[in-house]
PDB file of N, CA and C in Angstrom:
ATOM      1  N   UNK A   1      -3.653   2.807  -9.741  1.00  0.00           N
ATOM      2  CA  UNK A   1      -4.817   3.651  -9.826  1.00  0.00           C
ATOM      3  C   UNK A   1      -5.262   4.049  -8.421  1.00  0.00           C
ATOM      4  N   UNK A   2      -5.567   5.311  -8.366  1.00  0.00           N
ATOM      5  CA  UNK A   2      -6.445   5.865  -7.252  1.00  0.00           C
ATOM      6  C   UNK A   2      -7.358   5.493  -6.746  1.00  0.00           C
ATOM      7  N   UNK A   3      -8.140   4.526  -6.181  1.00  0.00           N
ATOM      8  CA  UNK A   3      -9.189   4.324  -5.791  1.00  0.00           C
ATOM      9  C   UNK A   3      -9.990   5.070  -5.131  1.00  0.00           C
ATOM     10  N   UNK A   4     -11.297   5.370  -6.302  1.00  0.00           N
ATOM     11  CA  UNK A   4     -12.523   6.313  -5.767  1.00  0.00           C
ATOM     12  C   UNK A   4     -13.634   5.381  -5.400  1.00  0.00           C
ATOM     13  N   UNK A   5     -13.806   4.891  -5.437  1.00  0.00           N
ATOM     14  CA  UNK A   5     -14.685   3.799  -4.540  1.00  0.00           C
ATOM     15  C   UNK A   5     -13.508   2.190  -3.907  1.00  0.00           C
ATOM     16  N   UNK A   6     -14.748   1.427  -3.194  1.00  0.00           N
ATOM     17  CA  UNK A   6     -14.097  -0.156  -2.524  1.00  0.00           C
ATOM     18  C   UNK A   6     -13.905  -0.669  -3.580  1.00  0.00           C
ATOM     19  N   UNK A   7     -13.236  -1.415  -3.363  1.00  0.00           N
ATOM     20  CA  UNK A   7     -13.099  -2.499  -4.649  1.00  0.00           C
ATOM     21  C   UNK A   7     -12.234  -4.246  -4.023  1.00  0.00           C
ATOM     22  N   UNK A   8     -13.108  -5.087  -4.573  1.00  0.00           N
ATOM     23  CA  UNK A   8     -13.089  -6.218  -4.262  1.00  0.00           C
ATOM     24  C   UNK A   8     -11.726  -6.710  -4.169  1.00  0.00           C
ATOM     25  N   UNK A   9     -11.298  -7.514  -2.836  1.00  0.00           N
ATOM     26  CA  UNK A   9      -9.595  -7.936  -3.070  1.00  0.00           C
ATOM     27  C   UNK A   9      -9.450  -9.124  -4.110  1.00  0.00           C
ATOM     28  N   UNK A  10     -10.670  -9.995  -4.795  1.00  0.00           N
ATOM     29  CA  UNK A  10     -11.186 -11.024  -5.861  1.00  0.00           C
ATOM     30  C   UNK A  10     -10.774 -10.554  -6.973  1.00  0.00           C
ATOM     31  N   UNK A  11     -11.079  -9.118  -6.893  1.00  0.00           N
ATOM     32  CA  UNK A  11     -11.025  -8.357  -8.299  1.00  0.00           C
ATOM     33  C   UNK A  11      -9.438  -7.688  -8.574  1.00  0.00           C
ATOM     34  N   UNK A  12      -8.883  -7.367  -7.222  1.00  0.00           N
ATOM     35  CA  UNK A  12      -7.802  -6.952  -7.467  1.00  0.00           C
ATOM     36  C   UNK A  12      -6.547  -8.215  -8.151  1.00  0.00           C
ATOM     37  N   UNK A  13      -7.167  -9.390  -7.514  1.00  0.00           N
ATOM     38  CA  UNK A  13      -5.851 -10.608  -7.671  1.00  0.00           C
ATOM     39  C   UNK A  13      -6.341 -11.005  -9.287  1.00  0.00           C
ATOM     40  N   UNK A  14      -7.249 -10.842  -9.712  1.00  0.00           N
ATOM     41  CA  UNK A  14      -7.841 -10.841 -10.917  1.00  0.00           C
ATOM     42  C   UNK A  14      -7.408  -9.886 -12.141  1.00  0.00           C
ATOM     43  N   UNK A  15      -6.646  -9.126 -11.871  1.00  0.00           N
ATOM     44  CA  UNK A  15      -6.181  -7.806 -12.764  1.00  0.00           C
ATOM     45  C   UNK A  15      -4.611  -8.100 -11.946  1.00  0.00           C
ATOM     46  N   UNK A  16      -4.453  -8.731 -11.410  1.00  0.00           N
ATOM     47  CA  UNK A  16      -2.724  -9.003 -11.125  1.00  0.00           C
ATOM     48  C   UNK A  16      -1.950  -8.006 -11.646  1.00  0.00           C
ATOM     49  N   UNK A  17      -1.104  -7.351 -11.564  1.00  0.00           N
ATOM     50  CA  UNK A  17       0.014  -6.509 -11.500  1.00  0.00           C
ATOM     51  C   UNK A  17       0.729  -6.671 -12.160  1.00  0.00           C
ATOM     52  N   UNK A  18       1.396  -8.610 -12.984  1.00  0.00           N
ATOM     53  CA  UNK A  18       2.636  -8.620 -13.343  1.00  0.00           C
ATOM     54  C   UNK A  18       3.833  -9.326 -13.055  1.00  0.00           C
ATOM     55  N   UNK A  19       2.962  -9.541 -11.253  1.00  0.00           N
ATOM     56  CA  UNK A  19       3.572 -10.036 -10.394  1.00  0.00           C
ATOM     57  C   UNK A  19       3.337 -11.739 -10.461  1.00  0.00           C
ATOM     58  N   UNK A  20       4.519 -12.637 -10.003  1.00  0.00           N
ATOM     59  CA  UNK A  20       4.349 -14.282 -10.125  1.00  0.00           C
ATOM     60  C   UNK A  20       3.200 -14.139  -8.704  1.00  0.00           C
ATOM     61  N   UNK A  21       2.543 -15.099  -8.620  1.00  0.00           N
ATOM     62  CA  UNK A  21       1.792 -15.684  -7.281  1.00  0.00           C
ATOM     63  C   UNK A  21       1.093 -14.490  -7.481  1.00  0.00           C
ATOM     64  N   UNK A  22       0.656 -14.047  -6.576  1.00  0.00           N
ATOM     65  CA  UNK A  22      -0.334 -13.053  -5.789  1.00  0.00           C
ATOM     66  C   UNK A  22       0.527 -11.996  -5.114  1.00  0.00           C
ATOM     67  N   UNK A  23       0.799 -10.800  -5.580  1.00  0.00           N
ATOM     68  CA  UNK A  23       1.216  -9.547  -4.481  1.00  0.00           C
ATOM     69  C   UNK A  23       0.664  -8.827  -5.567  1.00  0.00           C
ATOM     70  N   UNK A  24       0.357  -7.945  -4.585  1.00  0.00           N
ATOM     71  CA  UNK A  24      -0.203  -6.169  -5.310  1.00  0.00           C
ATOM     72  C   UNK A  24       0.245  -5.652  -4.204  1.00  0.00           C
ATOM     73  N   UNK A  25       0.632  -4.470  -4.800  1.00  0.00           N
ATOM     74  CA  UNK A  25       1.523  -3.679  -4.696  1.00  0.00           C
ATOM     75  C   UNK A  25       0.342  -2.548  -4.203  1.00  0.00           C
ATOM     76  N   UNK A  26       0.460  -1.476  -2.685  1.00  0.00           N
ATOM     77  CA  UNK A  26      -0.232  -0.009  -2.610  1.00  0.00           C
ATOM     78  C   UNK A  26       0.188   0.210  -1.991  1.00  0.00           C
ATOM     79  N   UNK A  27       0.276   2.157  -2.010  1.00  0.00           N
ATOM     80  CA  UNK A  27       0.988   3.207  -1.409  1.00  0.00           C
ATOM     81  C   UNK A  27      -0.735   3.729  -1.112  1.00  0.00           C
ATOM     82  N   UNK A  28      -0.292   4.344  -0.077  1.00  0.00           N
ATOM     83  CA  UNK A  28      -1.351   5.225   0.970  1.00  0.00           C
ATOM     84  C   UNK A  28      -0.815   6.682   1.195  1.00  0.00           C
ATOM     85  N   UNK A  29      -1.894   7.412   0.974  1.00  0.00           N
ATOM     86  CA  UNK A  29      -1.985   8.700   2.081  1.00  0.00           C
ATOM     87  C   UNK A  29      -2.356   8.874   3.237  1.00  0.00           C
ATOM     88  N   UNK A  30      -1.464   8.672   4.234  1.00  0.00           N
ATOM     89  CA  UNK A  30      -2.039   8.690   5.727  1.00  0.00           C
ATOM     90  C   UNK A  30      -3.109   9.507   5.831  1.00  0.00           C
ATOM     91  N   UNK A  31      -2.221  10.402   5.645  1.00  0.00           N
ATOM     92  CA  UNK A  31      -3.379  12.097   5.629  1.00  0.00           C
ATOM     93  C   UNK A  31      -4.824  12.163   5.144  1.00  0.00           C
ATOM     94  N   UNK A  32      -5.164  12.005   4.202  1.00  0.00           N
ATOM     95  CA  UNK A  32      -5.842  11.915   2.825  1.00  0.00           C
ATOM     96  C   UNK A  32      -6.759  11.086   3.108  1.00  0.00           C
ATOM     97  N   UNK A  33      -6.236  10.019   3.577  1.00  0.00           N
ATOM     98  CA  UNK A  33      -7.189   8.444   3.487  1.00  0.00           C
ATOM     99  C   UNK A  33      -7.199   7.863   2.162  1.00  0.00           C
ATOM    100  N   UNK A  34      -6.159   8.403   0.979  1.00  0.00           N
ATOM    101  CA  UNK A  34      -6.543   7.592  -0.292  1.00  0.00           C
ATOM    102  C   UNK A  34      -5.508   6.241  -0.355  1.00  0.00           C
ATOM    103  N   UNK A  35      -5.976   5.114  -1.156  1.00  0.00           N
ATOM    104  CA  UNK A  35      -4.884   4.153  -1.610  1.00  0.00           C
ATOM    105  C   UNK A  35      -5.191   3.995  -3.109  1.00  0.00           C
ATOM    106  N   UNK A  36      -4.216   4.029  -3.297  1.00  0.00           N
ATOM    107  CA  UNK A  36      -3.412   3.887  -5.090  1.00  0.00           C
ATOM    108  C   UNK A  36      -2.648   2.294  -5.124  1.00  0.00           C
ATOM    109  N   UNK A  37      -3.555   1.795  -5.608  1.00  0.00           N
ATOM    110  CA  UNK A  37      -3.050   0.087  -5.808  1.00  0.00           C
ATOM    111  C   UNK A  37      -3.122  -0.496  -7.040  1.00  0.00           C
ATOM    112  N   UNK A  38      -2.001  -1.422  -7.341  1.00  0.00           N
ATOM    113  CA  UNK A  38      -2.588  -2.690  -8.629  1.00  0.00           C
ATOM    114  C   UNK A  38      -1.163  -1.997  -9.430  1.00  0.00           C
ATOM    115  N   UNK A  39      -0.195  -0.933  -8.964  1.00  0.00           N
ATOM    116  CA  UNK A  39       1.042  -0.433 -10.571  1.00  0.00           C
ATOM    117  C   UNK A  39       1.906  -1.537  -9.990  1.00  0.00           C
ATOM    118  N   UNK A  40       2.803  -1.429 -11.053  1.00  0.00           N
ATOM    119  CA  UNK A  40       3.509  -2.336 -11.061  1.00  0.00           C
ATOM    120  C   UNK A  40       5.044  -2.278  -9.942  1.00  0.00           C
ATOM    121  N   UNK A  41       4.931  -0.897  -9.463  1.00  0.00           N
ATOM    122  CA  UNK A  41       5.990  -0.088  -9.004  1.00  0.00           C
ATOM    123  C   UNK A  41       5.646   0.799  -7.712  1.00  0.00           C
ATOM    124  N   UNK A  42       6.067   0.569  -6.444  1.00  0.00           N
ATOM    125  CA  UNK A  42       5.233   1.803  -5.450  1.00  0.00           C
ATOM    126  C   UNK A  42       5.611   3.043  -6.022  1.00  0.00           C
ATOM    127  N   UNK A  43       6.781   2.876  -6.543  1.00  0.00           N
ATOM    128  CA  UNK A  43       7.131   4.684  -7.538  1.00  0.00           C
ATOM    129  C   UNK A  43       6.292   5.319  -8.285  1.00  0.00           C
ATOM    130  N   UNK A  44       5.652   4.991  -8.824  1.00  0.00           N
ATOM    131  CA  UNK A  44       4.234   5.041  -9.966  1.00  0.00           C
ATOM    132  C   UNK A  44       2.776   5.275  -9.136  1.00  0.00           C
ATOM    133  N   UNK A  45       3.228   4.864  -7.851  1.00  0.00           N
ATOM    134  CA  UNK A  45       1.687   5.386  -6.979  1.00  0.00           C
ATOM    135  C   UNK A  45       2.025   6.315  -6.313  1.00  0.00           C
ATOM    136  N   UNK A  46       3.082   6.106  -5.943  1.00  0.00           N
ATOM    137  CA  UNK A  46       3.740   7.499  -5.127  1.00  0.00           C
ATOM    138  C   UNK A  46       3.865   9.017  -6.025  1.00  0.00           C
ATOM    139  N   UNK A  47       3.855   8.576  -7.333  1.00  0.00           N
ATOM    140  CA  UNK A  47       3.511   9.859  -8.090  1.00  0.00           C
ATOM    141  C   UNK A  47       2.833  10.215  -8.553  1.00  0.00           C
ATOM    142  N   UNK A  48       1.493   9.583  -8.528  1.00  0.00           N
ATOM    143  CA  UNK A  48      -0.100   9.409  -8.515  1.00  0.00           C
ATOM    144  C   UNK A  48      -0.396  10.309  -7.596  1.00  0.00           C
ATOM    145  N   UNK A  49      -0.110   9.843  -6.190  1.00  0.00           N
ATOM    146  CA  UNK A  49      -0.632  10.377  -5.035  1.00  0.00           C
ATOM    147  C   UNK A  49      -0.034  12.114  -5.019  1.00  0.00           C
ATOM    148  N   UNK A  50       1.149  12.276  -5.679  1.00  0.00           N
ATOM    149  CA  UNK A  50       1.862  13.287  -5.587  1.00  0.00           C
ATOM    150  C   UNK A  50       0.569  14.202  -6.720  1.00  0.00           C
ATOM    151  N   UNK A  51       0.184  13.772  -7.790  1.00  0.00           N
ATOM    152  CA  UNK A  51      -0.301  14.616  -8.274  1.00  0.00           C
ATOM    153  C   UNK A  51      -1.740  14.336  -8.367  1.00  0.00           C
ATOM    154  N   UNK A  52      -2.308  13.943  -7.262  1.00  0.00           N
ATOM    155  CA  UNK A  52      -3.600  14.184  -6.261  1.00  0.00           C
ATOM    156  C   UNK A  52      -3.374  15.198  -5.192  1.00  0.00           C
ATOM    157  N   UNK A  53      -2.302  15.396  -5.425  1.00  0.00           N
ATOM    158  CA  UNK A  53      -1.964  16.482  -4.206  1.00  0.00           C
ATOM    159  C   UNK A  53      -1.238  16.201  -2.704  1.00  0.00           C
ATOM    160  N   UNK A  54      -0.896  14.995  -2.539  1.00  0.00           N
ATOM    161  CA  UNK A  54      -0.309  14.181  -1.493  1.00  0.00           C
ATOM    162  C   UNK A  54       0.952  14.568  -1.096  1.00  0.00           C
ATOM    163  N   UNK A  55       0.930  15.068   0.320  1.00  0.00           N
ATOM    164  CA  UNK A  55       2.508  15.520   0.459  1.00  0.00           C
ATOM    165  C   UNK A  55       3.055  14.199   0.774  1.00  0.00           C
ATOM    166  N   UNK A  56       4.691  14.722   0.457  1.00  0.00           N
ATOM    167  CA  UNK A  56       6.129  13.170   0.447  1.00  0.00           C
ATOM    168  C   UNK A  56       5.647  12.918   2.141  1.00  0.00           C
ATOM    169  N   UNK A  57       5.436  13.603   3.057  1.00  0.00           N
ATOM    170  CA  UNK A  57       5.810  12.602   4.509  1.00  0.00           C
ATOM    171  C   UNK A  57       4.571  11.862   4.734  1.00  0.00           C
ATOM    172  N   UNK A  58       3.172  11.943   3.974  1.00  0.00           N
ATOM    173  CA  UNK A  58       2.200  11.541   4.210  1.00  0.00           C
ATOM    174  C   UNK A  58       1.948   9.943   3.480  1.00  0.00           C
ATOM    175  N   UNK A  59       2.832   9.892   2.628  1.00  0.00           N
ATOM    176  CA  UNK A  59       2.997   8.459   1.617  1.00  0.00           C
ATOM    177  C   UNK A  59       3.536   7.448   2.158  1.00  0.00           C
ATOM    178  N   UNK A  60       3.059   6.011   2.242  1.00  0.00           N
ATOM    179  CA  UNK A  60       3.723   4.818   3.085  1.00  0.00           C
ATOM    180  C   UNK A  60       2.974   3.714   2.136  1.00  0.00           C
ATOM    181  N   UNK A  61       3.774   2.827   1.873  1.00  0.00           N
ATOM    182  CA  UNK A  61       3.532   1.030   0.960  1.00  0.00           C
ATOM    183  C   UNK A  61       3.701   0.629   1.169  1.00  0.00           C
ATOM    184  N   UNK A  62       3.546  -0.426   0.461  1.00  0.00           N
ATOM    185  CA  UNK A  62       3.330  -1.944   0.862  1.00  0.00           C
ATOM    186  C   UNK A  62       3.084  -2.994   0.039  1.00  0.00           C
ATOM    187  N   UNK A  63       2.603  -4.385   0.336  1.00  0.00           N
ATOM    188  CA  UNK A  63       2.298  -5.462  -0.302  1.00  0.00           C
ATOM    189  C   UNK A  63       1.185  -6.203  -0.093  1.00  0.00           C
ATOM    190  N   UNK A  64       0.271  -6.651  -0.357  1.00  0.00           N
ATOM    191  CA  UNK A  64      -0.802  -7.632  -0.083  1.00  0.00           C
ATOM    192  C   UNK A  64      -0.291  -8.882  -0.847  1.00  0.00           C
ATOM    193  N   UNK A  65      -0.185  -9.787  -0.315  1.00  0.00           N
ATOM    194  CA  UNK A  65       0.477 -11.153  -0.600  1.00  0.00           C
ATOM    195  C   UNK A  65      -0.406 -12.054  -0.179  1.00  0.00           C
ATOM    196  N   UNK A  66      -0.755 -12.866  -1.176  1.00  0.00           N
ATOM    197  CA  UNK A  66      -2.137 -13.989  -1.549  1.00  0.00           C
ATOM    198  C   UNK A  66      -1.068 -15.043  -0.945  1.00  0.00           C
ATOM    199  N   UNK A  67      -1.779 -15.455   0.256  1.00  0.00           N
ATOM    200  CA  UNK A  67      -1.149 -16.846   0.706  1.00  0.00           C
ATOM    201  C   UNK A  67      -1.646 -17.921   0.039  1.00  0.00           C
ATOM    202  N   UNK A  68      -3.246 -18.108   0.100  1.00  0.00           N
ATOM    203  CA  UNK A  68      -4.075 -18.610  -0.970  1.00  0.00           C
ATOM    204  C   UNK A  68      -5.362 -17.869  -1.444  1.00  0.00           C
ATOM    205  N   UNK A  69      -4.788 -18.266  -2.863  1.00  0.00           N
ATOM    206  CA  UNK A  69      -5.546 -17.349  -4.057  1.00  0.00           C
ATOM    207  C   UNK A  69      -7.010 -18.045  -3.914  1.00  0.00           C
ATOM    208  N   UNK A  70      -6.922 -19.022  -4.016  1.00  0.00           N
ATOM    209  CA  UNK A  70      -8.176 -19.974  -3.888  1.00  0.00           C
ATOM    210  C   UNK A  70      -9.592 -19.228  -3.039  1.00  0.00           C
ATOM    211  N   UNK A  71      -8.965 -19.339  -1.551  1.00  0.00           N
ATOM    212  CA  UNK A  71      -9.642 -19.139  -0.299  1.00  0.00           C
ATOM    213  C   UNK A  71      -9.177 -17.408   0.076  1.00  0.00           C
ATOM    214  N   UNK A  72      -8.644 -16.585  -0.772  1.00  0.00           N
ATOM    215  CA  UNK A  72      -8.026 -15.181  -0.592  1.00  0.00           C
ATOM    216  C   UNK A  72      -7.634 -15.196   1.190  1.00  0.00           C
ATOM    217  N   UNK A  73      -6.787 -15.981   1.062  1.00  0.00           N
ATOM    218  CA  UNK A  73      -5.788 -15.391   2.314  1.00  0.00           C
ATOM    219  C   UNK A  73      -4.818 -14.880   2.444  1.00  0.00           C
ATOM    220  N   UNK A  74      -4.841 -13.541   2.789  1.00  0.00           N
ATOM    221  CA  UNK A  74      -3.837 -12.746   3.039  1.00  0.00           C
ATOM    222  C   UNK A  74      -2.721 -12.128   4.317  1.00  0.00           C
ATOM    223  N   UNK A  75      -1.640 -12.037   3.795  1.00  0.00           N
ATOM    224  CA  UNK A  75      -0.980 -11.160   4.708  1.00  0.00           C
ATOM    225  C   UNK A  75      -0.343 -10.030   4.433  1.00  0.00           C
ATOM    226  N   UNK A  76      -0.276  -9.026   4.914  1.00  0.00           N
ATOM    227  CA  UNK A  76      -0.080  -7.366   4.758  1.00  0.00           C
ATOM    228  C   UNK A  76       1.477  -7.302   4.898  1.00  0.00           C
ATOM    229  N   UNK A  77       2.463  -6.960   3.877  1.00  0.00           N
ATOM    230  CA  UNK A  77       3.678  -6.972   3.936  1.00  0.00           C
ATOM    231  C   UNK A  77       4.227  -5.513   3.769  1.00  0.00           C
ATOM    232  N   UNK A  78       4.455  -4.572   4.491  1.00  0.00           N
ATOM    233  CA  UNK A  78       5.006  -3.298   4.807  1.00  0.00           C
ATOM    234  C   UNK A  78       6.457  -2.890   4.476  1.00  0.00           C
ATOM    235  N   UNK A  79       6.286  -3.383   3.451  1.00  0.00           N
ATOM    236  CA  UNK A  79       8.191  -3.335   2.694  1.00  0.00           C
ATOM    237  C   UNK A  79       7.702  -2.225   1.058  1.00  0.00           C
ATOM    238  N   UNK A  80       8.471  -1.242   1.517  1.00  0.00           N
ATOM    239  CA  UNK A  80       8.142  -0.257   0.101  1.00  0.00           C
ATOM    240  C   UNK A  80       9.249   1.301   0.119  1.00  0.00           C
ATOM    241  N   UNK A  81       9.813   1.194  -1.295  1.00  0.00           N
ATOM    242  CA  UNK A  81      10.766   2.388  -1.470  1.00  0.00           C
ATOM    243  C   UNK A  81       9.935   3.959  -0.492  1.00  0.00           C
ATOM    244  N   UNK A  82       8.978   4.096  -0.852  1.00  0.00           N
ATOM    245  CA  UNK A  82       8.260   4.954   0.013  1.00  0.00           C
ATOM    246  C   UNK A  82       8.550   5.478   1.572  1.00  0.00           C
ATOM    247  N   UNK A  83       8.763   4.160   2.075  1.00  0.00           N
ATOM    248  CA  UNK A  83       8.714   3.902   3.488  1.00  0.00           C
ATOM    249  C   UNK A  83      10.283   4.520   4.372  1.00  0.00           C
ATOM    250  N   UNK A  84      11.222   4.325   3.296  1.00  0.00           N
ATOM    251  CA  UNK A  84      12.347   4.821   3.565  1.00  0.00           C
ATOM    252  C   UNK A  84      12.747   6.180   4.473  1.00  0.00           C
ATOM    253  N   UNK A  85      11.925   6.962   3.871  1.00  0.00           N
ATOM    254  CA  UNK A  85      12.148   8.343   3.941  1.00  0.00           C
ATOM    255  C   UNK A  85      10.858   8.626   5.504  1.00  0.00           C
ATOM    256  N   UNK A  86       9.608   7.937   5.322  1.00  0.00           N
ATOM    257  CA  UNK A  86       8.782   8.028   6.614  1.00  0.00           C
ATOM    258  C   UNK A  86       9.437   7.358   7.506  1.00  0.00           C
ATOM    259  N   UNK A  87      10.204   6.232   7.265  1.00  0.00           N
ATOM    260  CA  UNK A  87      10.550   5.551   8.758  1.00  0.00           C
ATOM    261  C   UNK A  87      12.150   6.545   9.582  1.00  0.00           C
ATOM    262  N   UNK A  88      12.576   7.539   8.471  1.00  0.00           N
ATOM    263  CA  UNK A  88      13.495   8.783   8.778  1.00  0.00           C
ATOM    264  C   UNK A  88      12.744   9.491   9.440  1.00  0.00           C
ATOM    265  N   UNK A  89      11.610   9.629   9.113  1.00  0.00           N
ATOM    266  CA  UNK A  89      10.929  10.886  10.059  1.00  0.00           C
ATOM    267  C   UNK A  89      10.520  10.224  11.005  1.00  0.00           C
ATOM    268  N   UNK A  90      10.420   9.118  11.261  1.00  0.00           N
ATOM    269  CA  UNK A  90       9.314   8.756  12.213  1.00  0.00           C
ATOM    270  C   UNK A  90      10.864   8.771  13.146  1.00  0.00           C
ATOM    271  N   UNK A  91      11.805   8.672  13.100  1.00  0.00           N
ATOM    272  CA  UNK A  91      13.312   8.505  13.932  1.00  0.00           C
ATOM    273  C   UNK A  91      13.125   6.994  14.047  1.00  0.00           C
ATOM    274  N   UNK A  92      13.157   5.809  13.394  1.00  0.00           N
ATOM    275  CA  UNK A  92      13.055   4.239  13.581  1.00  0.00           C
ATOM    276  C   UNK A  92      14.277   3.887  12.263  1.00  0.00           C
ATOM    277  N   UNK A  93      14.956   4.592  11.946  1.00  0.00           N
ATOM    278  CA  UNK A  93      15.911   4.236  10.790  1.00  0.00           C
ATOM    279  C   UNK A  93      15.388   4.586   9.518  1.00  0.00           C
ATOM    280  N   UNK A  94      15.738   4.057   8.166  1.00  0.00           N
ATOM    281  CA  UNK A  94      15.872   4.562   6.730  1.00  0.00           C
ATOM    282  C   UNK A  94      15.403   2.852   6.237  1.00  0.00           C
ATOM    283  N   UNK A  95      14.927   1.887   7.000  1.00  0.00           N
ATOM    284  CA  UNK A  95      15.206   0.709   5.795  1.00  0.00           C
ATOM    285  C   UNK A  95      13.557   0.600   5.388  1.00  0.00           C
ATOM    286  N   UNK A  96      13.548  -0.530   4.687  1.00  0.00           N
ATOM    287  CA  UNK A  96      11.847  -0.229   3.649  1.00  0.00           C
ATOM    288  C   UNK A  96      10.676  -0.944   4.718  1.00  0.00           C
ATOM    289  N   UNK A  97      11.173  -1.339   5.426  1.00  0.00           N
ATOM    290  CA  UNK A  97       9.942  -2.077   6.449  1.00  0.00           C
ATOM    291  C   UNK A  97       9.388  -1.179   7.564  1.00  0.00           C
ATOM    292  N   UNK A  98       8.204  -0.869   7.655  1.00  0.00           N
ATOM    293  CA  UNK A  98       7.724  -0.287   8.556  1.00  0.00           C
ATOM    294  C   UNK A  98       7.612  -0.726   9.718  1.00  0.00           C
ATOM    295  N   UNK A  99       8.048  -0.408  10.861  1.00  0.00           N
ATOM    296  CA  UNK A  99       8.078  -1.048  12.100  1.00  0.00           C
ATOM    297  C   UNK A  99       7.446  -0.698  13.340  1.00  0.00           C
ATOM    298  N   UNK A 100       6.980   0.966  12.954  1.00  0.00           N
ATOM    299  CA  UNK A 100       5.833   1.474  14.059  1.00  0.00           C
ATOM    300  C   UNK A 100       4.741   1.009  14.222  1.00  0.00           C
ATOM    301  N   UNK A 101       3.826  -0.044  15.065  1.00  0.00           N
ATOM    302  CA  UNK A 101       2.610  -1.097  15.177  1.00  0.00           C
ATOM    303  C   UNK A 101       1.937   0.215  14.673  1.00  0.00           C
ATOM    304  N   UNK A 102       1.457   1.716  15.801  1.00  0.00           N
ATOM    305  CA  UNK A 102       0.717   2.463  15.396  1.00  0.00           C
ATOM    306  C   UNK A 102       0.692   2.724  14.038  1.00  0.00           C
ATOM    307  N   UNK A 103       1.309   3.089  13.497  1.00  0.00           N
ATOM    308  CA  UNK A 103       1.080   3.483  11.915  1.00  0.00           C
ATOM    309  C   UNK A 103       0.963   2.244  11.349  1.00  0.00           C
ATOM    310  N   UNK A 104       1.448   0.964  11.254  1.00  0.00           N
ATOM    311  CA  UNK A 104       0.981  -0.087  10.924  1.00  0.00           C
ATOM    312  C   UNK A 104      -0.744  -0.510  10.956  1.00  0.00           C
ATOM    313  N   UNK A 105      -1.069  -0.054  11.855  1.00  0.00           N
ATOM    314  CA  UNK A 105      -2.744  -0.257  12.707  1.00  0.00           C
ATOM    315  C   UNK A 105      -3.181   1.202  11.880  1.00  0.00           C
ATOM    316  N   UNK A 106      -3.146   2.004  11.981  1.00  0.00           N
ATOM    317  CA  UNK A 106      -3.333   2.988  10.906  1.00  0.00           C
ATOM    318  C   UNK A 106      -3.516   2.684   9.390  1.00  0.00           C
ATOM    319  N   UNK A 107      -2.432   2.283   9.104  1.00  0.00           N
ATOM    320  CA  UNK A 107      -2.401   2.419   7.546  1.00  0.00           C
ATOM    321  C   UNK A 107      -3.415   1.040   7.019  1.00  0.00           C
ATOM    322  N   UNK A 108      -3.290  -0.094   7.791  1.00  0.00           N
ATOM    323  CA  UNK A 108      -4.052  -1.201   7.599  1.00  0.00           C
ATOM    324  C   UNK A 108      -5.364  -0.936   8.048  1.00  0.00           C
ATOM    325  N   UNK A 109      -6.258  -0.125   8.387  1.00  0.00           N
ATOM    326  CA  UNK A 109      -7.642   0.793   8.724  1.00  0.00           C
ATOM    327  C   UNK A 109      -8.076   0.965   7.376  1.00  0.00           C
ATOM    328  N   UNK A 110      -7.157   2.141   6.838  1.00  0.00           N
ATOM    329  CA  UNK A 110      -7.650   2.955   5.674  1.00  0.00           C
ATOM    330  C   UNK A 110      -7.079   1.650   4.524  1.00  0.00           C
ATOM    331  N   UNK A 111      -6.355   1.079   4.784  1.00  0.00           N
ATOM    332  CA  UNK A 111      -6.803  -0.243   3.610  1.00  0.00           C
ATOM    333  C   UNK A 111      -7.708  -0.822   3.451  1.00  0.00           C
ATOM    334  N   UNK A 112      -8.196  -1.062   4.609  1.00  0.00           N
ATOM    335  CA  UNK A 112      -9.609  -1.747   4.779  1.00  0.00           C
ATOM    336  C   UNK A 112     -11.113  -1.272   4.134  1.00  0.00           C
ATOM    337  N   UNK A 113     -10.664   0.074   4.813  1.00  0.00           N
ATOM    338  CA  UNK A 113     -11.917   1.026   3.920  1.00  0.00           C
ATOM    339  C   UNK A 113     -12.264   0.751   2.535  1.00  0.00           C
ATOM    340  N   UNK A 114     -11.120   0.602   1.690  1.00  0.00           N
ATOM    341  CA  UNK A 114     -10.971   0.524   0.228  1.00  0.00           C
ATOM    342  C   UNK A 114     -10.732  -0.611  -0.676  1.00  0.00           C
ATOM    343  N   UNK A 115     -10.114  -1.843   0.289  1.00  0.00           N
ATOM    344  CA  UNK A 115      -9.624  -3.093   0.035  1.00  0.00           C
ATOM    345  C   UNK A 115     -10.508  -3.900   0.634  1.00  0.00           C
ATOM    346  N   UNK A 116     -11.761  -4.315   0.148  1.00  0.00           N
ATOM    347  CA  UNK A 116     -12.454  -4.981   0.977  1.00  0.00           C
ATOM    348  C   UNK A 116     -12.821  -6.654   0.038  1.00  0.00           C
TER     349      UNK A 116
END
């Protein structure tokens, strides 16, 4: 889902995905500033975002991974089919991990905004 307002990261591990342990799954619009989180698939947000109007080079995912669910500690895992095709443009290779800090520091901003 698109997120039109913040929404609690309590609430997100609470509506779980599907997923064993704790990961949720979101794709971002750099551009845009929107995040589409909680499908089961970054493919399924990535075509969310597509028909919000989101162009393909502006889309980048990821993982939020509950170290502990308890005490919500997290770490931000930048591995997503999405990423493939941006880390081509960015000239850093084709594999799913994002490796530019800047856009890393970027995209984890506008998570923040929305993932609070």
């Amino acid at each position: 889902m698109i997120l039109t307002e913040k929404k609690p990261l309590r609430e997100l591990v609470g509506e779980n995905n599907g997923y064993p342990g704790a990961l949720i799954k979101f794709c971002i619009d750099r551009k845009k500033r929107l995040v589409d989180v909680g499908e089961e698939m970054h493919y399924d947000m990535e075509l969310e975002l597509y028909g919000a109007g989101s162009d393909d080079n502006d889309i980048f995912g990821g993982n939020i991974v509950i170290d502990d669910v308890e005490n919500l500690k997290v770490h931000l895992e930048w591995q997503a089919h999405p990423n493939i095709e941006r880390n081509r443009m960015l000239g850093i290779g084709r594999g799913r991990f994002l490796t530019d800090q800047g856009v890393i520091d970027e995209l984890t901003d506008i998570l923040k905004e929305w993932v609070v």
